[in-house]
Protein backbone atom coordinates (compact mmCIF):
# COMPACT_ATOMS: atom_id res chain seq x y z
CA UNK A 1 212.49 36.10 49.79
CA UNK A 2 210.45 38.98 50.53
CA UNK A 3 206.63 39.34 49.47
CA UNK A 4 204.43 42.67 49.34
CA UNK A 5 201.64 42.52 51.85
CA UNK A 6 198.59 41.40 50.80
CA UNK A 7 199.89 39.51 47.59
CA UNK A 8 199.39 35.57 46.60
CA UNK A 9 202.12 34.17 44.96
CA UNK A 10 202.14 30.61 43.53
CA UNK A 11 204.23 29.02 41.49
CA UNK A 12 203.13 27.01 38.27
CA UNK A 13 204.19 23.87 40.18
CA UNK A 14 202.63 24.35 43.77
CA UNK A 15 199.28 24.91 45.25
CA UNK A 16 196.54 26.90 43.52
CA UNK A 17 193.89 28.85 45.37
CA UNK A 18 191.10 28.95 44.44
CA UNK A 19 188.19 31.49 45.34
CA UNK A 20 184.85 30.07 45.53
CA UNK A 21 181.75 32.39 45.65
CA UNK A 22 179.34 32.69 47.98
CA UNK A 23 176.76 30.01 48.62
CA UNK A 24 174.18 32.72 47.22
CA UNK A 25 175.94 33.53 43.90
CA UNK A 26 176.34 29.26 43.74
CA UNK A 27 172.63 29.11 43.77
CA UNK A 28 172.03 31.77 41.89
CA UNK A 29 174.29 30.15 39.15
CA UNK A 30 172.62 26.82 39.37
CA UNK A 31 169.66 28.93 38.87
CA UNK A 32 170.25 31.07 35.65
CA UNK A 33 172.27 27.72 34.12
CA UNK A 34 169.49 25.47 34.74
CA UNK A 35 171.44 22.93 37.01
CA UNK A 36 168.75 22.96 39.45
CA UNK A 37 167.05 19.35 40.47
CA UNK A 38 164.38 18.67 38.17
CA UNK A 39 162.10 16.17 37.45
CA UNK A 40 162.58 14.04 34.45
CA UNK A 41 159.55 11.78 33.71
CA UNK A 42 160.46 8.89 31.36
CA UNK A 43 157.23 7.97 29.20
CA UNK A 44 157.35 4.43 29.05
CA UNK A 45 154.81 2.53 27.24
CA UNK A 46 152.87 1.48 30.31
CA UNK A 47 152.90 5.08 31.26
CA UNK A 48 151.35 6.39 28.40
CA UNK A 49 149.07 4.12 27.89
CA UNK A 50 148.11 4.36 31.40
CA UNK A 51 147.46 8.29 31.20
CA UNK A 52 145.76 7.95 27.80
CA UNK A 53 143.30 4.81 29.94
CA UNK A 54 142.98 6.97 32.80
CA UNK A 55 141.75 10.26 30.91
CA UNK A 56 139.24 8.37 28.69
CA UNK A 57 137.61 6.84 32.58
CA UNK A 58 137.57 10.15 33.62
CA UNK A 59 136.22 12.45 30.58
CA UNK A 60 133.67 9.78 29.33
CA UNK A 61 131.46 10.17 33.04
CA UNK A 62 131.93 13.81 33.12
CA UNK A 63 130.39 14.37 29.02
CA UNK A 64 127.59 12.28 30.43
CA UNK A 65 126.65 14.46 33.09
CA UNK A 66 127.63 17.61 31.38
CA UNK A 67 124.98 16.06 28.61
CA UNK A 68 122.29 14.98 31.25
CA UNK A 69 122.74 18.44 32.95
CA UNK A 70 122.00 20.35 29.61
CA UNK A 71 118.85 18.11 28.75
CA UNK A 72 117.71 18.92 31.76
CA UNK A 73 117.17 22.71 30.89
CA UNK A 74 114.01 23.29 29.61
CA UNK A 75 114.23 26.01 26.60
CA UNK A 76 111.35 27.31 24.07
CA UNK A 77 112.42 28.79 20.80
CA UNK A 78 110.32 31.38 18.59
CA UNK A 79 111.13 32.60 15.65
CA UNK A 80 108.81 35.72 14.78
CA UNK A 81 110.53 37.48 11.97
CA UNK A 82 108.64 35.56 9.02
CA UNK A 83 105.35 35.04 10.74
CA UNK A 84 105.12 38.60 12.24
CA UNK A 85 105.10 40.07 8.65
CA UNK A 86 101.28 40.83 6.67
CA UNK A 87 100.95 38.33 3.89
CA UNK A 88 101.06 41.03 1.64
CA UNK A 89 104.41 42.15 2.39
CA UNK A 90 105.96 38.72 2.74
CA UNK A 91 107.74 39.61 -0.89
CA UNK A 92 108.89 42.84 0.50
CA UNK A 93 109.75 42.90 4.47
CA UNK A 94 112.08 45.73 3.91
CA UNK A 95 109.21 48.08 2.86
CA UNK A 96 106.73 46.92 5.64
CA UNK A 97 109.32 47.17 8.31
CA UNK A 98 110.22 50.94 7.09
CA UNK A 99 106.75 51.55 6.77
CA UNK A 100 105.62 53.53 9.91
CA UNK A 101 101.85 53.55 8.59
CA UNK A 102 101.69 49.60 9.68
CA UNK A 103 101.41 48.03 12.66
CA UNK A 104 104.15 46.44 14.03
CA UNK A 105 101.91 44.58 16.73
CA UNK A 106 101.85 40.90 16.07
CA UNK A 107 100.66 37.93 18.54
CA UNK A 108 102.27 34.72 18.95
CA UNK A 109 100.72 31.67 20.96
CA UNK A 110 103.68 29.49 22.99
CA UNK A 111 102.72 26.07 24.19
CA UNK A 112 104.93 25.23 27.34
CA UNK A 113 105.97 21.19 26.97
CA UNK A 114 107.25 20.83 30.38
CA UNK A 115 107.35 22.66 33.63
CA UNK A 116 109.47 25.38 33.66
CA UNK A 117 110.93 26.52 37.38
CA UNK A 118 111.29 30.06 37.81
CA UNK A 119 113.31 32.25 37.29
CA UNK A 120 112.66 32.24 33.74
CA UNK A 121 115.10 34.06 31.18
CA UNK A 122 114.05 35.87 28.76
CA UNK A 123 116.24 36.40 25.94
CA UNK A 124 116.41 37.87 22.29
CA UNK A 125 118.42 36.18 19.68
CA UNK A 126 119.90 37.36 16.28
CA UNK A 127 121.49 35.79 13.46
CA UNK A 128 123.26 36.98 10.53
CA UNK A 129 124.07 40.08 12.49
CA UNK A 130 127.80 40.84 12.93
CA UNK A 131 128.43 43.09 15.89
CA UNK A 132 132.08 42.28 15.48
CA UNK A 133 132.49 43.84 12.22
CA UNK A 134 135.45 46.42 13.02
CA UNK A 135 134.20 49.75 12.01
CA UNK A 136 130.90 48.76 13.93
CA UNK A 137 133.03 47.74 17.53
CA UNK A 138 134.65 51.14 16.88
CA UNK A 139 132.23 53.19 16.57
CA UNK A 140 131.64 54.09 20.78
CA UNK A 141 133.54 56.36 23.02
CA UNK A 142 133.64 54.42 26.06
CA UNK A 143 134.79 57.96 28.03
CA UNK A 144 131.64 59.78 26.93
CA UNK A 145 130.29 57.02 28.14
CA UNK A 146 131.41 57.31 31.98
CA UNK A 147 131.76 61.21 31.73
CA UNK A 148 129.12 62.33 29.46
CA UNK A 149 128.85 65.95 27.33
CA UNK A 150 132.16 66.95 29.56
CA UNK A 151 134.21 64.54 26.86
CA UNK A 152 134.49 66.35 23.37
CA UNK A 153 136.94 63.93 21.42
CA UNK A 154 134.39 61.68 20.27
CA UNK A 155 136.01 61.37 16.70
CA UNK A 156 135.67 57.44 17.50
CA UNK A 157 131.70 57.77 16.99
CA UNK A 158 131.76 58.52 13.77
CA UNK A 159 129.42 58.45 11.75
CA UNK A 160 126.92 58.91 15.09
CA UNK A 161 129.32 61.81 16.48
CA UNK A 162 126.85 64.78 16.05
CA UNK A 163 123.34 65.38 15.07
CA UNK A 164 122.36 69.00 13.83
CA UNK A 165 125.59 70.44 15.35
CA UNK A 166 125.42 69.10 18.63
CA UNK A 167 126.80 66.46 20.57
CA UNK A 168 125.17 62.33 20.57
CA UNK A 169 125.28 60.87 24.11
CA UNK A 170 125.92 58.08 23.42
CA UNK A 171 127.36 57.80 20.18
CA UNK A 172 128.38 55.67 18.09
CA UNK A 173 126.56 52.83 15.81
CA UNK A 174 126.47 50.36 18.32
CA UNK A 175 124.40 52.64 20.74
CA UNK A 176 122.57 54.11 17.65
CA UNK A 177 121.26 50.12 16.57
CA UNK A 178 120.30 49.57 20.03
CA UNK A 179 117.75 46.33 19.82
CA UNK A 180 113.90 47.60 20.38
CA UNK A 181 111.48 44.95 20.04
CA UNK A 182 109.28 44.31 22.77
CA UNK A 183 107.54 41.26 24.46
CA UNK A 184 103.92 41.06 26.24
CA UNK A 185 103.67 37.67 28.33
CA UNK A 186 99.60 36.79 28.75
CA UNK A 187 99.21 33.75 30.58
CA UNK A 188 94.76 33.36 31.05
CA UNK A 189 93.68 36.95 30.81
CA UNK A 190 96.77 37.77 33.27
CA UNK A 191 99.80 39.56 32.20
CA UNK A 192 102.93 38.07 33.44
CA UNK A 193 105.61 40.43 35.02
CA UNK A 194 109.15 40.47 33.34
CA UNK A 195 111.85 41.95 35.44
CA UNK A 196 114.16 43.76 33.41
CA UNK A 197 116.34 44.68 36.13
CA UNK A 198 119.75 43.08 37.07
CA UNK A 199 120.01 41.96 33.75
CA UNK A 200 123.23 43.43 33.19
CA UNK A 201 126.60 43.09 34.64
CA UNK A 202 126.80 44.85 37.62
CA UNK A 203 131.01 46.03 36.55
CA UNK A 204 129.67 47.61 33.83
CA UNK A 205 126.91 49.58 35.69
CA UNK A 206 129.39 51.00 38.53
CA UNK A 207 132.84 51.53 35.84
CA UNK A 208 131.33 51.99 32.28
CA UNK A 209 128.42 53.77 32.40
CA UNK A 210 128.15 57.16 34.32
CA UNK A 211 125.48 57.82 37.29
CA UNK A 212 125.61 61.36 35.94
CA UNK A 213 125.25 60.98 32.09
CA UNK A 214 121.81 61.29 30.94
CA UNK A 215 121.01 61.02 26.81
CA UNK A 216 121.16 64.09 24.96
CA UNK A 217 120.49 64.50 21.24
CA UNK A 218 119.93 60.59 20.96
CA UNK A 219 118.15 59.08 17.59
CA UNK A 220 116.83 62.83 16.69
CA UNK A 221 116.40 63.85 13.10
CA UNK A 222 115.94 62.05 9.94
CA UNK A 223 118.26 59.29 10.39
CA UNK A 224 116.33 56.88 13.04
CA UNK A 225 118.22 53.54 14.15
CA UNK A 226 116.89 51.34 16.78
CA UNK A 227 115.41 52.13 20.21
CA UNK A 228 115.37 55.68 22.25
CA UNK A 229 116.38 56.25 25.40
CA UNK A 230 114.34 58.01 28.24
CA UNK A 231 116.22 61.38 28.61
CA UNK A 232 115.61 61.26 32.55
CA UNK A 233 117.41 58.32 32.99
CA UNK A 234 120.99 57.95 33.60
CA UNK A 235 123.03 55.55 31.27
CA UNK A 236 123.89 53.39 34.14
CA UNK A 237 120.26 52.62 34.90
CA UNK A 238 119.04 51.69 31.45
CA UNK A 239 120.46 48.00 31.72
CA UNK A 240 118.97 47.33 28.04
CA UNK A 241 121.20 49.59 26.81
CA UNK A 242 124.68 48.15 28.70
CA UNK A 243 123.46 44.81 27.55
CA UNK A 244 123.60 45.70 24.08
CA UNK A 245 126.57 47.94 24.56
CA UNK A 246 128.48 44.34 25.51
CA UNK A 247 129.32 43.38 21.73
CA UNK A 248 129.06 39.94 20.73
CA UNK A 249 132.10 37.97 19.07
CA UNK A 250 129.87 35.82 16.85
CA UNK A 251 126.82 37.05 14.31
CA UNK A 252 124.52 34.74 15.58
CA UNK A 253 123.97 35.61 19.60
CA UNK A 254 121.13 36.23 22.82
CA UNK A 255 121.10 39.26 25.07
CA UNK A 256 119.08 38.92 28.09
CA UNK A 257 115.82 40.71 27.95
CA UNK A 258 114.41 40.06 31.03
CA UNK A 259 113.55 37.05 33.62
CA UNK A 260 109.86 35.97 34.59
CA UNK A 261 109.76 35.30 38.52
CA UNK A 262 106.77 32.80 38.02
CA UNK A 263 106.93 29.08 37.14
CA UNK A 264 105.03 27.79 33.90
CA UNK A 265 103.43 24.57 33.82
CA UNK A 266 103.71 21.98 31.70
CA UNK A 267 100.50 22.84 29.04
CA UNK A 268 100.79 26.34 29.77
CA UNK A 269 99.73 28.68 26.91
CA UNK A 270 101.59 32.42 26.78
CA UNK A 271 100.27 34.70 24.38
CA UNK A 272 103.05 36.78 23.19
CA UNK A 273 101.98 40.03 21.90
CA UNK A 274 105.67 41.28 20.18
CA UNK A 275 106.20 44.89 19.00
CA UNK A 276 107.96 43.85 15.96
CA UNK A 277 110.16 47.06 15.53
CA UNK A 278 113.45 46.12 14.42
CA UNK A 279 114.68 45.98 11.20
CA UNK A 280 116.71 42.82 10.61
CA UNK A 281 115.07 42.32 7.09
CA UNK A 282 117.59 44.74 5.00
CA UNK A 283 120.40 42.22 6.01
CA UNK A 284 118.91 38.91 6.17
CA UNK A 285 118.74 38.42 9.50
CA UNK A 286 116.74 36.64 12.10
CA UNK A 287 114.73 36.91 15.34
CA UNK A 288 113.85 34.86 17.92
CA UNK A 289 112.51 34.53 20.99
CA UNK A 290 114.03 32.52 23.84
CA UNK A 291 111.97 30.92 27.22
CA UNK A 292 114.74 28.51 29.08
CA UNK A 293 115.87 27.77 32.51
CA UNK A 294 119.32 27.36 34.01
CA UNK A 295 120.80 24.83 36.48
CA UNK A 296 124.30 24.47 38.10
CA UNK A 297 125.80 24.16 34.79
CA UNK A 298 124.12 27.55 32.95
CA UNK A 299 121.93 27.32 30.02
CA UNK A 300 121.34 24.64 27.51
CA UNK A 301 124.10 24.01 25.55
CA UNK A 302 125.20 20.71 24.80
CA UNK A 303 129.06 21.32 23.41
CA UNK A 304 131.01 20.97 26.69
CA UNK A 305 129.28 17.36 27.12
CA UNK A 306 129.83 16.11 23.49
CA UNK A 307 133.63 17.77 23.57
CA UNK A 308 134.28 15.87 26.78
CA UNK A 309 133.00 12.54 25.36
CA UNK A 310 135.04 12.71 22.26
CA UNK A 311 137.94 13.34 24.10
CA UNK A 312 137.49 10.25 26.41
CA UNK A 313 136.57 8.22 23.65
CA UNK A 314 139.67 8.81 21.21
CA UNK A 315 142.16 8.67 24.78
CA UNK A 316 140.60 5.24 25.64
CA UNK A 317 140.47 3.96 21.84
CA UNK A 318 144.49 5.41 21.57
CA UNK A 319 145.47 3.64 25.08
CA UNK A 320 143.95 0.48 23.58
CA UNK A 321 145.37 0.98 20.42
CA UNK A 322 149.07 1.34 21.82
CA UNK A 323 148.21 -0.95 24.32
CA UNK A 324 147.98 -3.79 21.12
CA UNK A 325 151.07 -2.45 19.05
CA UNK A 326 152.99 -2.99 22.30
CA UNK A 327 152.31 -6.86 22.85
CA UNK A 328 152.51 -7.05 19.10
CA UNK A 329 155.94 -4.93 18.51
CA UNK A 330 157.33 -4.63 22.31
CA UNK A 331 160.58 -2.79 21.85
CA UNK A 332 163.60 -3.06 24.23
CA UNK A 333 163.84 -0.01 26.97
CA UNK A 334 166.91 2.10 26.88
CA UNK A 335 169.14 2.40 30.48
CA UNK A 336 167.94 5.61 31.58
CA UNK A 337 171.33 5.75 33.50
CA UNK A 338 172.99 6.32 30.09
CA UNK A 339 171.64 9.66 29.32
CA UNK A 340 174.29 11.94 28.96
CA UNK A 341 172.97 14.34 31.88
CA UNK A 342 172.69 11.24 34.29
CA UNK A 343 176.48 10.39 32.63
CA UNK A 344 177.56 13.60 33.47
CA UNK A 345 176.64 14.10 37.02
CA UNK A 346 177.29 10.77 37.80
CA UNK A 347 181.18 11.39 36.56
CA UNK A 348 180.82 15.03 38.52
C-alpha cells in the first residue's frame, strides 16, 4: 500500500499518536487552569483556636505600649474663641468679629503641668469646619498654582476666579479662607521664638507650588476672607499657606503653626497674646490652641492603643470560647484524603 509523504495514517483499531505540547505551553496550561501546587491549609479546631490565642498574646502587649507611648506625650489645649470675645458681645460674636473698630488682641495665661522637651509643636485646631465640603475642595486650580498668571482656565476657582477684572493668584475659596490668627509666646518678660519654617511638606513646596508665582490681586476689594499674602513672596515659600492648601478629610482638624525650639518646664507660665482674627463665629465653630510633644510613635492620640487592645481581647476571649465548645461538643474530623481534588489526583 502506498502512502503520500508526510501523512499519518492510523487505523481505528491500531496505535494513536498523540502530539503533546511543549513543556512551556504544559506550564503555561497548568498556569491559566489553576493546576498549579498550592497550599491548602485545613482549619482544624486546634488551629483556629491557636491563631485566635496567639493574636490576642500578641495585640494585648502592643495596645499597652501604643497606650503608654501616647501618655507619654505631653499636650496643652486652649480654647480661645469664647474667652477672647468682650463681655458685651458675648450675645453677638458675629458682629464683634466683623467689627474692624475692635480689637482683636486678647491675652491668654498657659500653665505648663509637666516638662515639655523641645521641639514643641505648635498647632491650630478647628471644629465644625468642613474643608471637605465638595464645592469648597473644588474651588483651587492646582496649575495656577505651579505656573502662576501664565494659566488662564481657572473656571475651577469660582467664585474667587477674578477680582475687578483681573486675575486671583491663588484662587479659589480654599486659598481665599486661608486661617489668620496669630500667637505671641511670653515666657518672664522674654518672647519665645516660633519657627514657622519647615512646617510644610517639603513635596508640596518643590511640585505644587511654583518658585516663580508670586500673589497678585489676592483678598482686594470689598469681599475680604481670611489672611493676605506678602506680594514679594513666592507661593512656595509661604509654608502657612501650603499647609492650609492640604485640605482636611474631617471638620474637626490641626494644621501646624509653628514649633518652639526651647523646652518648658514643668510650672512654666506662657502668656499668649492671640490676634483673634478669624471668623469661625458665623458657623459655629471652634478654636483652639495646641502645645504637645511627639515621640517615636507621633502625637498623642490614644486610638491605635485602645484598637489594638480590643482586638486582642475579643481574639483571646473567642480562642477560649471555642476552645470550651470543643471539649464540650468535639466533632469527628473529616479524611482530608477524601476531598474530591485529593480524589482526583490521586486517581490521575
Amino acid at each position: 500500500m502506498e502512502m503520500e509523504a508526510g501523512c499519518t495514517s492510523a487505523s481505528s483499531g491500531g496505535t494513536q499518536v498523540h502530539h503533546h505540547p511543549p513543556l512551556q505551553s504544559r506550564a503555561f496550561y497548568k498556569f491559566t487552569q489553576q493546576n498549579l501546587p498550592a497550599c491548602r491549609p485545613q482549619l482544624t479546631p486546634a488551629w483556629v483556636i491557636a491563631i485566635f490565642l496567639v493574636t490576642g498574646v500578641l495585640f494585648i502587649p502592643t495596645g499597652l505600649v501604643c497606650l503608654r507611648a501616647s501618655e507619654s506625650v505631653v499636650e496643652i489645649v486652649e480654647r480661645y474663641d469664647v474667652e477672647c470675645v468682650p463681655e458685651t458681645y458675648r450675645s453677638n460674636k458675629v458682629a464683634y468679629i466683623k467689627n474692624s473698630l475692635i480689637t482683636k488682641k486678647c491675652d491668654r495665661l498657659i500653665k505648663v503641668q509637666k516638662h515639655m522637651k523641645a521641639p514643641i509643636y505648635v498647632y491650630y485646631e478647628l471644629d465644625n469646619y468642613y474643608q471637605n465640603h465638595r464645592r469648597y475642595v473644588k474651588s483651587r486650580c492646582d496649575k495656577q498654582l505651579l505656573h502662576g498668571l501664565e494659566y488662564k482656565h481657572t473656571s475651577s476657582c469660582k467664585p474667587e476666579e477674578y477680582n475687578g477684572g483681573l486675575p486671583i493668584v491663588p484662587c479659589g475659596l480654599v486659598a481665599w479662607s486661608l486661617f489668620n490668627d496669630s500667637y505671641t509666646f511670653v515666657r518672664e518678660t522674654v518672647e519665645m521664638k516660633v519657627n514657622r519654617k519647615n512646617i510644610a511638606w517639603v513635596s508640596d513646596q518643590q511640585h505644587k507650588f511654583g518658585r516663580n508665582v508670586y500673589p497678585f490681586n489676592f483678598q482686594n476689594g470689598s469681599l475680604i476672607g481670611g489672611g493676605n499674602l506678602d506680594p514679594d513672596v513666592p507661593l512656595s515659600e509661604q509654608e502657612d499657606l501650603i499647609v492650609w492648601m492640604r485640605t482636611a478629610a474631617l471638620p474637626k482638624f490641626r494644621k501646624l503653626y509653628g514649633v518652639i525650639e526651647e523646652d518648658l518646664v514643668a510650672d512654666d507660665s506662657l502668656e499668649v497674646h492671640i490676634l483673634n482674627n478669624y471668623n469661625t463665629y458665623s458657623f459655629g465653630g471652634k478654636k483652639k490652641l495646641i502645645l504637645t510633644t511627639q515621640n517615636w510613635l507621633g502625637g498623642k492620640n490614644s486610638f491605635l492603643g485602645i484598637a489594638c487592645m480590643v482586638t486582642g481581647i475579643i481574639c483571646v476571649f473567642l480562642a477560649i470560647a471555642f476552645a470550651l465548645l470543643h471539649v464540650k461538643f468535639p466533632r469527628p474530623q473529616g479524611d482530608p484524603t477524601l476531598l474530591y481534588w485529593n480524589m482526583k489526583n490521586n486517581i490521575s
